[in-house]
N, C-alpha and C. Protein backbone atom coordinates (compact mmCIF):
# COMPACT_ATOMS: atom_id res chain seq x y z
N UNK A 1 58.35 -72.36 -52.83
CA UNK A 1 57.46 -71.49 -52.08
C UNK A 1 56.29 -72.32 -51.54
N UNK A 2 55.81 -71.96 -49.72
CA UNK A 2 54.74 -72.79 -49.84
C UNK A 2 53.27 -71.97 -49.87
N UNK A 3 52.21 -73.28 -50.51
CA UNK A 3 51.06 -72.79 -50.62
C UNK A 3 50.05 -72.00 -48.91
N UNK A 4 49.48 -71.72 -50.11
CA UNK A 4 48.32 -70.84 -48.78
C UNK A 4 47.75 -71.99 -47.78
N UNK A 5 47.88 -71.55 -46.00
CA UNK A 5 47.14 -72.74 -45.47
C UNK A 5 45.81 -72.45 -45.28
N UNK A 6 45.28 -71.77 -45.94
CA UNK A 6 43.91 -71.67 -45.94
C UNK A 6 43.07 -72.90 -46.15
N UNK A 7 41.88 -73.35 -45.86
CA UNK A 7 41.75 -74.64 -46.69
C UNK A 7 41.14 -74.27 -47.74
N UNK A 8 41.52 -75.64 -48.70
CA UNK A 8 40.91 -75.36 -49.96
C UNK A 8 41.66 -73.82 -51.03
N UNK A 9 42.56 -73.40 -50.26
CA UNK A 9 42.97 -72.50 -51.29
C UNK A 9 44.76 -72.87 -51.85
N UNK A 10 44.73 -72.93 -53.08
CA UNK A 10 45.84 -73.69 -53.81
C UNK A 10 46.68 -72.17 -54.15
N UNK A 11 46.21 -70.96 -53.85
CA UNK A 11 47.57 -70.10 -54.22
C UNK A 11 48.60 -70.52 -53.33
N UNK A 12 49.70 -69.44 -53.67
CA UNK A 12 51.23 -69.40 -53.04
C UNK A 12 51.08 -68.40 -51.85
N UNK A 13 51.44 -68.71 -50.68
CA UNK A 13 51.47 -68.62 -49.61
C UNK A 13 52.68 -67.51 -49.08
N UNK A 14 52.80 -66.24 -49.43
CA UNK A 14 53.55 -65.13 -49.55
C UNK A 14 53.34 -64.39 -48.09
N UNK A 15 52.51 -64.46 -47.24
CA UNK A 15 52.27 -64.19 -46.59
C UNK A 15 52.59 -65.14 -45.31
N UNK A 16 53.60 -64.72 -44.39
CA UNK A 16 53.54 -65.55 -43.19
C UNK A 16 53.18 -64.99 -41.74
N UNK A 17 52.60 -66.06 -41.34
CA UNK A 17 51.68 -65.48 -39.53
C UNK A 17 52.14 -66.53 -38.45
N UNK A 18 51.58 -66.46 -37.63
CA UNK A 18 51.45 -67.06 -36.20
C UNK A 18 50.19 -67.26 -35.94
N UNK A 19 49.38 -66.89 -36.74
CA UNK A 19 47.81 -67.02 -36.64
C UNK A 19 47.54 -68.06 -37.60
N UNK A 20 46.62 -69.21 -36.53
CA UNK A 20 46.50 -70.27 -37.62
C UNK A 20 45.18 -69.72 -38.32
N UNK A 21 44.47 -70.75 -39.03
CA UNK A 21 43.49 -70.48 -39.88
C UNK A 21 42.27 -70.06 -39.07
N UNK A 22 42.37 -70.45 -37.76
CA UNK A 22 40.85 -70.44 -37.12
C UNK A 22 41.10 -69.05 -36.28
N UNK A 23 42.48 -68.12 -36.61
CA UNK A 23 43.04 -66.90 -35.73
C UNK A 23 43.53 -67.28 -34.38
N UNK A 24 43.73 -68.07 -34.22
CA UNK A 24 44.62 -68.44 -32.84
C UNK A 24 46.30 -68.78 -33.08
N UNK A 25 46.65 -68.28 -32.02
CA UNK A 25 48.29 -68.59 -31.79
C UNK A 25 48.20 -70.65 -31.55
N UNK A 26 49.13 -70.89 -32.43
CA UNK A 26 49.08 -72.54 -32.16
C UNK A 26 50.69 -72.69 -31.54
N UNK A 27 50.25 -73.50 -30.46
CA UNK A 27 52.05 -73.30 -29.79
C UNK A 27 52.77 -74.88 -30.67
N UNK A 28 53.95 -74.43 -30.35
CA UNK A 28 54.40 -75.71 -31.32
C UNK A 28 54.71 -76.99 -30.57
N UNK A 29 54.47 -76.81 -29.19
CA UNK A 29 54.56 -77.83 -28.24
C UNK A 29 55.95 -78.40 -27.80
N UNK A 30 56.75 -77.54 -28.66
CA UNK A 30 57.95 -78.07 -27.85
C UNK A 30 58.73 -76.44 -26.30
N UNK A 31 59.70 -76.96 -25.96
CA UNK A 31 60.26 -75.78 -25.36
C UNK A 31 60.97 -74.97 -25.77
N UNK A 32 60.50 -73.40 -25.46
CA UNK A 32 60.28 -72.54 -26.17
C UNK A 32 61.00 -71.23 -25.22
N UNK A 33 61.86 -70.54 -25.91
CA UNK A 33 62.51 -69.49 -25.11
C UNK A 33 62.25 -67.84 -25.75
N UNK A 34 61.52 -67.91 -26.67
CA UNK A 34 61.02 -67.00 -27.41
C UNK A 34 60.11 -67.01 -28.13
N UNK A 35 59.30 -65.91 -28.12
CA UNK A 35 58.06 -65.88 -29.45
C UNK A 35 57.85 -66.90 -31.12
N UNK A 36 59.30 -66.47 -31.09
CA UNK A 36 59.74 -66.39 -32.59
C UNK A 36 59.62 -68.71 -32.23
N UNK A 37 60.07 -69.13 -31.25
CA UNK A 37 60.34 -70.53 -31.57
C UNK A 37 58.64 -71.06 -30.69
N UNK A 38 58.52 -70.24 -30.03
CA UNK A 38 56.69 -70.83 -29.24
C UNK A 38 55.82 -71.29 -29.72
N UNK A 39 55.72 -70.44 -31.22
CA UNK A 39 54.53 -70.87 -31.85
C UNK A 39 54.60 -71.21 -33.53
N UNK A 40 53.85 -71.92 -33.78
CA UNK A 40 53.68 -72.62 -35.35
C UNK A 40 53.81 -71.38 -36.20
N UNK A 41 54.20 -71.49 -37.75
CA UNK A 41 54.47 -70.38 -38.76
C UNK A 41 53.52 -71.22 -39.47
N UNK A 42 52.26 -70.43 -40.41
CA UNK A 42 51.42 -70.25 -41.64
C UNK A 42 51.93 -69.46 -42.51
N UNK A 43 51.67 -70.01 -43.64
CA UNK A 43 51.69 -69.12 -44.50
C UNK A 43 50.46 -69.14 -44.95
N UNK A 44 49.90 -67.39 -46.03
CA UNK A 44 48.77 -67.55 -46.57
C UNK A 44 49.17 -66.10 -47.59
N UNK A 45 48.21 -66.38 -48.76
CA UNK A 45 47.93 -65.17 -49.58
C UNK A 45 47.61 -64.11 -49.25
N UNK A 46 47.96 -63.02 -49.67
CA UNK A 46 47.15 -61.89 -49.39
C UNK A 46 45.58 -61.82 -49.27
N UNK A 47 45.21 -62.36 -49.88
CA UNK A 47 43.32 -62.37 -49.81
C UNK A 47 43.38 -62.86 -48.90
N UNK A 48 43.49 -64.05 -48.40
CA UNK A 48 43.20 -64.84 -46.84
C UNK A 48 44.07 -64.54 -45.69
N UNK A 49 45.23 -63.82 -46.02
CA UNK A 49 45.48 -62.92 -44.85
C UNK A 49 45.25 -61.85 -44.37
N UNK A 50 44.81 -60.77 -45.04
CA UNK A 50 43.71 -59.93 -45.33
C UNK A 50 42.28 -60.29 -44.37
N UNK A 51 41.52 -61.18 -44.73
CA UNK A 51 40.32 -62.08 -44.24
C UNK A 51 40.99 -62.41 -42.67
N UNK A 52 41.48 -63.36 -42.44
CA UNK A 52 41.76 -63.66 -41.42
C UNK A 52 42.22 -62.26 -40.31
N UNK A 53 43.15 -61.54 -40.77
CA UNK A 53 43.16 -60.34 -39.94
C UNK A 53 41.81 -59.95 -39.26
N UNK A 54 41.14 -59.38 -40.37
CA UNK A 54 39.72 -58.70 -40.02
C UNK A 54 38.69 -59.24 -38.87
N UNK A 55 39.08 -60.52 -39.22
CA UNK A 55 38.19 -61.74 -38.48
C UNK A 55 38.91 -61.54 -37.12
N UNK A 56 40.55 -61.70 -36.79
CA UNK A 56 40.60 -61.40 -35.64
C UNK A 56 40.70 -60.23 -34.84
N UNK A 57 40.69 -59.09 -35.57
CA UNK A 57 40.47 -57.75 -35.17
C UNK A 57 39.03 -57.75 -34.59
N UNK A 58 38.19 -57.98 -35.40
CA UNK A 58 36.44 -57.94 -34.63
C UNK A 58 36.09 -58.84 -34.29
N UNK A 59 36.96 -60.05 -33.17
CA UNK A 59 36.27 -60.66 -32.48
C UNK A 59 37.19 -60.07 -31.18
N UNK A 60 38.33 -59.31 -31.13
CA UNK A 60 39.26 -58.48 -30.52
C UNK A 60 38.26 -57.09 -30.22
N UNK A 61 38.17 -56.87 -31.05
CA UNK A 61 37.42 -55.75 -30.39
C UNK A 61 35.58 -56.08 -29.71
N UNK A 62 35.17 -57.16 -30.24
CA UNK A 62 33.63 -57.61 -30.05
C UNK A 62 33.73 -57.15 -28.13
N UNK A 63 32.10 -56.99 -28.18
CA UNK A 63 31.83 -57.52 -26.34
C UNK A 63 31.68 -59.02 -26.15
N UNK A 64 31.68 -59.94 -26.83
CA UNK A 64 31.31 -61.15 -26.89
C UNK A 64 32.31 -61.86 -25.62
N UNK A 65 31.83 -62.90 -24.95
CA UNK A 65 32.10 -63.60 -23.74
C UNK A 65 33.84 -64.25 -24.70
N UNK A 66 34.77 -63.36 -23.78
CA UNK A 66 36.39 -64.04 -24.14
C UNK A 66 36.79 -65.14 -22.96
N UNK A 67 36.14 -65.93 -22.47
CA UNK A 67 36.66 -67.06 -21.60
C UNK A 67 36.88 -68.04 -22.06
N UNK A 68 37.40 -67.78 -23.10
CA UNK A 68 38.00 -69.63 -23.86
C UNK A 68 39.69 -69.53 -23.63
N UNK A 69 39.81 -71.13 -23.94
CA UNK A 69 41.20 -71.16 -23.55
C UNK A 69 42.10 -70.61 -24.61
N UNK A 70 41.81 -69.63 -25.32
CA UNK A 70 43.41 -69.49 -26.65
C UNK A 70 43.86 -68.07 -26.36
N UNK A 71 45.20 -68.12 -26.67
CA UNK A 71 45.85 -67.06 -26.60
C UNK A 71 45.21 -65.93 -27.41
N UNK A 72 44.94 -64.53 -26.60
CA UNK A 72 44.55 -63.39 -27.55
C UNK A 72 46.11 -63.06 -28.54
N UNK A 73 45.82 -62.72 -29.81
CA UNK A 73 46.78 -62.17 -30.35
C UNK A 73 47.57 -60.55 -29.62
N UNK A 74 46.93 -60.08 -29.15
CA UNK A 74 46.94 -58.99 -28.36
C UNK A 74 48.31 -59.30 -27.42
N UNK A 75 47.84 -60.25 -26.84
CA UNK A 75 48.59 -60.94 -25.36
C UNK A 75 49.85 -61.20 -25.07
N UNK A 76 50.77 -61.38 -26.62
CA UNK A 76 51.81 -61.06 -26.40
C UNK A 76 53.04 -60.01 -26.56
């Protein structure tokens, strides 16, 4: 089983995303014909997947200036 990619956190990693640690979609840089092969797989614990959700839900919902370059989770 792998560990949580949280940093610094040594549980088991039961939880898998598409959201890296910082909440962005990380593409995997190769060519890609679907979701499922586009982007990098995390795993993380429930506590830090939990956390991380929240974090990208309210910067998803914030008014805050969205002109950076990363994929909204929303977006696909």
């Amino acid at each position: 089983m792998n560990k949580c990619d949280y940093e610094g956190c040594k549980s088991i990693g039961e939880k898998i995303s598409r959201l890296s640690p910082e909440g962005f979609l990380v593409s995997t840089g190769k060519k890609a014909y679907s979701f499922r092969e586009a982007y990098r797989r995390f795993h993380y614990c429930t506590k830090h997947h939990d956390e991380l959700m929240r974090t990208v839900w309210n910067r998803v919902r914030s008014d805050e200036d969205k002109n950076d370059d990363h994929v909204a989770p929303t977006a696909i």
